[in-house]
C-alpha atoms as a PDB file:
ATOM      1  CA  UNK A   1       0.000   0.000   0.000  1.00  0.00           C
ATOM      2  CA  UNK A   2       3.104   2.678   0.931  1.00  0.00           C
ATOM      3  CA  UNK A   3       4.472   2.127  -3.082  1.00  0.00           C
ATOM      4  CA  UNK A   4       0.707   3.265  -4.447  1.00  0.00           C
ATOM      5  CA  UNK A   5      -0.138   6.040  -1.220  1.00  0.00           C
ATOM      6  CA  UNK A   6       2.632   7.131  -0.031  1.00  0.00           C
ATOM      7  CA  UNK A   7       6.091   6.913  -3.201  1.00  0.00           C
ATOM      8  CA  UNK A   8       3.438   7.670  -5.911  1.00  0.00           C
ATOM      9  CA  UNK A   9       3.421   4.691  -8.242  1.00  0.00           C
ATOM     10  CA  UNK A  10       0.082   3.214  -9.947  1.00  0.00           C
ATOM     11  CA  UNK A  11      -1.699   0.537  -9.247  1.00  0.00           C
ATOM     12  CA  UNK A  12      -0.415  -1.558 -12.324  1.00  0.00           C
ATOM     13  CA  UNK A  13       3.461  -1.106 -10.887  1.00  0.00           C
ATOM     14  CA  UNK A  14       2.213  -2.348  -7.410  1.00  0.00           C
ATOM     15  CA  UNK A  15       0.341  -5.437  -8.783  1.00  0.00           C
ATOM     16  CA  UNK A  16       3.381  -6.285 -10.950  1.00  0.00           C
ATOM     17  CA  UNK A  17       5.683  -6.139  -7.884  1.00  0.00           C
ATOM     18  CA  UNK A  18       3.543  -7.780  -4.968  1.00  0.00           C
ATOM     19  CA  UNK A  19       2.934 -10.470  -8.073  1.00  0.00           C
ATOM     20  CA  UNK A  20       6.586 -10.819  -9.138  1.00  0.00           C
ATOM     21  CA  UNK A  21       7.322 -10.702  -5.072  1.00  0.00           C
ATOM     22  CA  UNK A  22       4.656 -13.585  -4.616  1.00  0.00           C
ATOM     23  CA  UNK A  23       6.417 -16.296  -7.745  1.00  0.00           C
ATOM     24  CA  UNK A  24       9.942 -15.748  -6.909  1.00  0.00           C
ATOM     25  CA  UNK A  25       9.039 -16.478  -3.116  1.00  0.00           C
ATOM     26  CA  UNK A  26       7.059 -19.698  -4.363  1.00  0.00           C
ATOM     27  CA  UNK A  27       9.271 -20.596  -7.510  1.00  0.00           C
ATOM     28  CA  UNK A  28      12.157 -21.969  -5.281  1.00  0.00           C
ATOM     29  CA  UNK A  29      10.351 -24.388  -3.911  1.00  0.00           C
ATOM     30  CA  UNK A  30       9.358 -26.091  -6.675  1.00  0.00           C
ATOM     31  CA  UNK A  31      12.858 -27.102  -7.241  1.00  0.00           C
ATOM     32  CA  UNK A  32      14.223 -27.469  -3.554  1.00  0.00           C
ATOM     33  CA  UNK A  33      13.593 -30.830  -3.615  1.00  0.00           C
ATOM     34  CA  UNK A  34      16.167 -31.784  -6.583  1.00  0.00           C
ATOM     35  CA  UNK A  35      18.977 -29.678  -4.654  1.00  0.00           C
ATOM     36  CA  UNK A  36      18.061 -31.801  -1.428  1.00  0.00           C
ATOM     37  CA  UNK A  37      18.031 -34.736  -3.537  1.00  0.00           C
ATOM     38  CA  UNK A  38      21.547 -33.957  -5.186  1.00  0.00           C
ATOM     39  CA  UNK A  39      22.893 -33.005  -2.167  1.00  0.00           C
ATOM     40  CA  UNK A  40      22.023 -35.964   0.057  1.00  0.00           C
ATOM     41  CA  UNK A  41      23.032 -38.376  -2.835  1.00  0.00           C
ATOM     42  CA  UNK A  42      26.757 -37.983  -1.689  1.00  0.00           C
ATOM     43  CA  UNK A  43      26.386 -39.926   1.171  1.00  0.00           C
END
């Protein structure tokens, strides 16, 4: 809410970067369990 009230930008630049925010927080995990996978496979 502070980028759109308070530093000016529209509402189209605030969706883009609580939605870009949102996938690269969730995008990780999608491949976290390959690097556990590769990781653990040295034992």
């Amino acid at each position: 809410m502070s980028m759109h009230i308070i530093d000016g930008f529209s509402l189209d630049e605030t969706k883009f970067v609580i939605q870009s925010h949102v996938i690269a927080m969730f995008l990780p995990s999608l491949f976290t369990p390959m690097v556990v996978k590769l990781f653990d496979s040295g034992k």
